[in-house]
C-alpha atoms as a PDB file:
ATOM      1  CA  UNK A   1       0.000   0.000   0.000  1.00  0.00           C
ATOM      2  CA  UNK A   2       1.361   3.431  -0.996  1.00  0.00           C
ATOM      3  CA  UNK A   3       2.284   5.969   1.407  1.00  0.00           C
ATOM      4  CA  UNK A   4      -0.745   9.014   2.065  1.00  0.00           C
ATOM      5  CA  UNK A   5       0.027  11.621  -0.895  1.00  0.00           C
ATOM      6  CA  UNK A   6       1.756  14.730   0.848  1.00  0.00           C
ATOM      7  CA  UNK A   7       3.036  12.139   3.855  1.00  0.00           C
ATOM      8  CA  UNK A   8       6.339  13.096   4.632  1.00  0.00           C
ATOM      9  CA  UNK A   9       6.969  12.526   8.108  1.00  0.00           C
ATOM     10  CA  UNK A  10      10.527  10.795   9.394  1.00  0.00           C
ATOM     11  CA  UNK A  11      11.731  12.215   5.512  1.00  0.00           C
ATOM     12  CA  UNK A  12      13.997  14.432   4.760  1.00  0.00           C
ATOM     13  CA  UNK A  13      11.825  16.673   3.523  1.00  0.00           C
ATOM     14  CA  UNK A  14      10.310  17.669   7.069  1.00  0.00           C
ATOM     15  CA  UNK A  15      11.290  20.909   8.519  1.00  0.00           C
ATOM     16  CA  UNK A  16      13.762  21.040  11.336  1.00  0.00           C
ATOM     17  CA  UNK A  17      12.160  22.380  14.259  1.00  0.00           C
ATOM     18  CA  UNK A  18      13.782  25.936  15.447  1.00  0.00           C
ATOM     19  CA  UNK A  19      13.284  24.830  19.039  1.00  0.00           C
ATOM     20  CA  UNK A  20      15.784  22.804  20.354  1.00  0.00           C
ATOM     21  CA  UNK A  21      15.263  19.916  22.706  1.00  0.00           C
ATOM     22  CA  UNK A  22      16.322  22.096  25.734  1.00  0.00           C
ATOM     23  CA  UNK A  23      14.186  25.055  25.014  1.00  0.00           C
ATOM     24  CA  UNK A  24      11.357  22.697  24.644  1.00  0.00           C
ATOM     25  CA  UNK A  25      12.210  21.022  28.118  1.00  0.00           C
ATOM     26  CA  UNK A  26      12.115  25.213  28.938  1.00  0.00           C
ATOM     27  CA  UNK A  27       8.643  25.530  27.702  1.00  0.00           C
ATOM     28  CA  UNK A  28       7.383  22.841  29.408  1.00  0.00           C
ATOM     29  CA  UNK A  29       8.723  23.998  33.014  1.00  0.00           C
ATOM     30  CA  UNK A  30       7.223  27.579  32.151  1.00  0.00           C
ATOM     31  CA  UNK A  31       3.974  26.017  31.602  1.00  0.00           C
ATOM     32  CA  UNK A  32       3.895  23.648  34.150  1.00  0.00           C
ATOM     33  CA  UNK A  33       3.561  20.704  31.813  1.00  0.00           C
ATOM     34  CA  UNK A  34       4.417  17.659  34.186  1.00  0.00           C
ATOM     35  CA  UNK A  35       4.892  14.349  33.479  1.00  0.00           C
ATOM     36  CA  UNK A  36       1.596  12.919  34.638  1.00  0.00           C
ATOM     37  CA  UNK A  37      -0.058  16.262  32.319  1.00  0.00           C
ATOM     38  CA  UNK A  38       1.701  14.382  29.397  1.00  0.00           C
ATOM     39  CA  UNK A  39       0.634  11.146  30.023  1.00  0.00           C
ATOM     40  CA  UNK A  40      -2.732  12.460  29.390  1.00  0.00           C
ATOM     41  CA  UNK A  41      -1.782  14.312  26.518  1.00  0.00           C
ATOM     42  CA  UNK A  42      -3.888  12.344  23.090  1.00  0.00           C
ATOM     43  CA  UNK A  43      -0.537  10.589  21.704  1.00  0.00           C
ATOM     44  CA  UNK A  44      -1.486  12.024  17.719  1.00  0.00           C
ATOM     45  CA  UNK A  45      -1.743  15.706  19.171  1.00  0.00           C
ATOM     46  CA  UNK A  46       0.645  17.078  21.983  1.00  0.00           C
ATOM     47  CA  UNK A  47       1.644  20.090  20.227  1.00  0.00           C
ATOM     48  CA  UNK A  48      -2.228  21.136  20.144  1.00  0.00           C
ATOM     49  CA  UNK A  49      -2.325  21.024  23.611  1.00  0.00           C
ATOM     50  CA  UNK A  50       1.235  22.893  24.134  1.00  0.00           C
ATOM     51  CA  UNK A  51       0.580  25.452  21.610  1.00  0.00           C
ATOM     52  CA  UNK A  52      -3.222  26.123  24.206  1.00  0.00           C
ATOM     53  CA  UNK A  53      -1.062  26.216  27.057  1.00  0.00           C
ATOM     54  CA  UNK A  54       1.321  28.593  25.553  1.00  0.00           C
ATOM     55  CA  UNK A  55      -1.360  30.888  24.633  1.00  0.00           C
ATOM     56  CA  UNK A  56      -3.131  30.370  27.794  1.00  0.00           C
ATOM     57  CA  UNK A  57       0.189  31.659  29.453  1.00  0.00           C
ATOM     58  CA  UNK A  58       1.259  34.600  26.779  1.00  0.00           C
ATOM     59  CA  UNK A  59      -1.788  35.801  25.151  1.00  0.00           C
END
């Protein structure tokens, strides 16, 4: 079975994110994401739920 058209996840031709793996550890301390917040996170969507946070917290 062929691949989704447009599906281009784990490729090369993804974006790198400009947020690095520490700044993102950042975020989530200045939200107050915890551990036991992320393991109620839906698995397909986290950054849905960061990005409402971040919002939440910024305006």
């Amino acid at each position: 079975m062929p691949d989704p058209a447009g599906y281009t996840y784990g490729t090369d031709e993804v974006a790198r994110s400009p947020v690095s793996l520490a700044e993102l550890d950042e975020l989530r301390g200045t939200v107050g994401l915890t551990e036991e917040d992320e393991h109620y996170l839906p698995e397909e969507q986290p950054e849905v739920v960061l990005r409402e946070l971040l919002e939440f917290f910024v305006g």
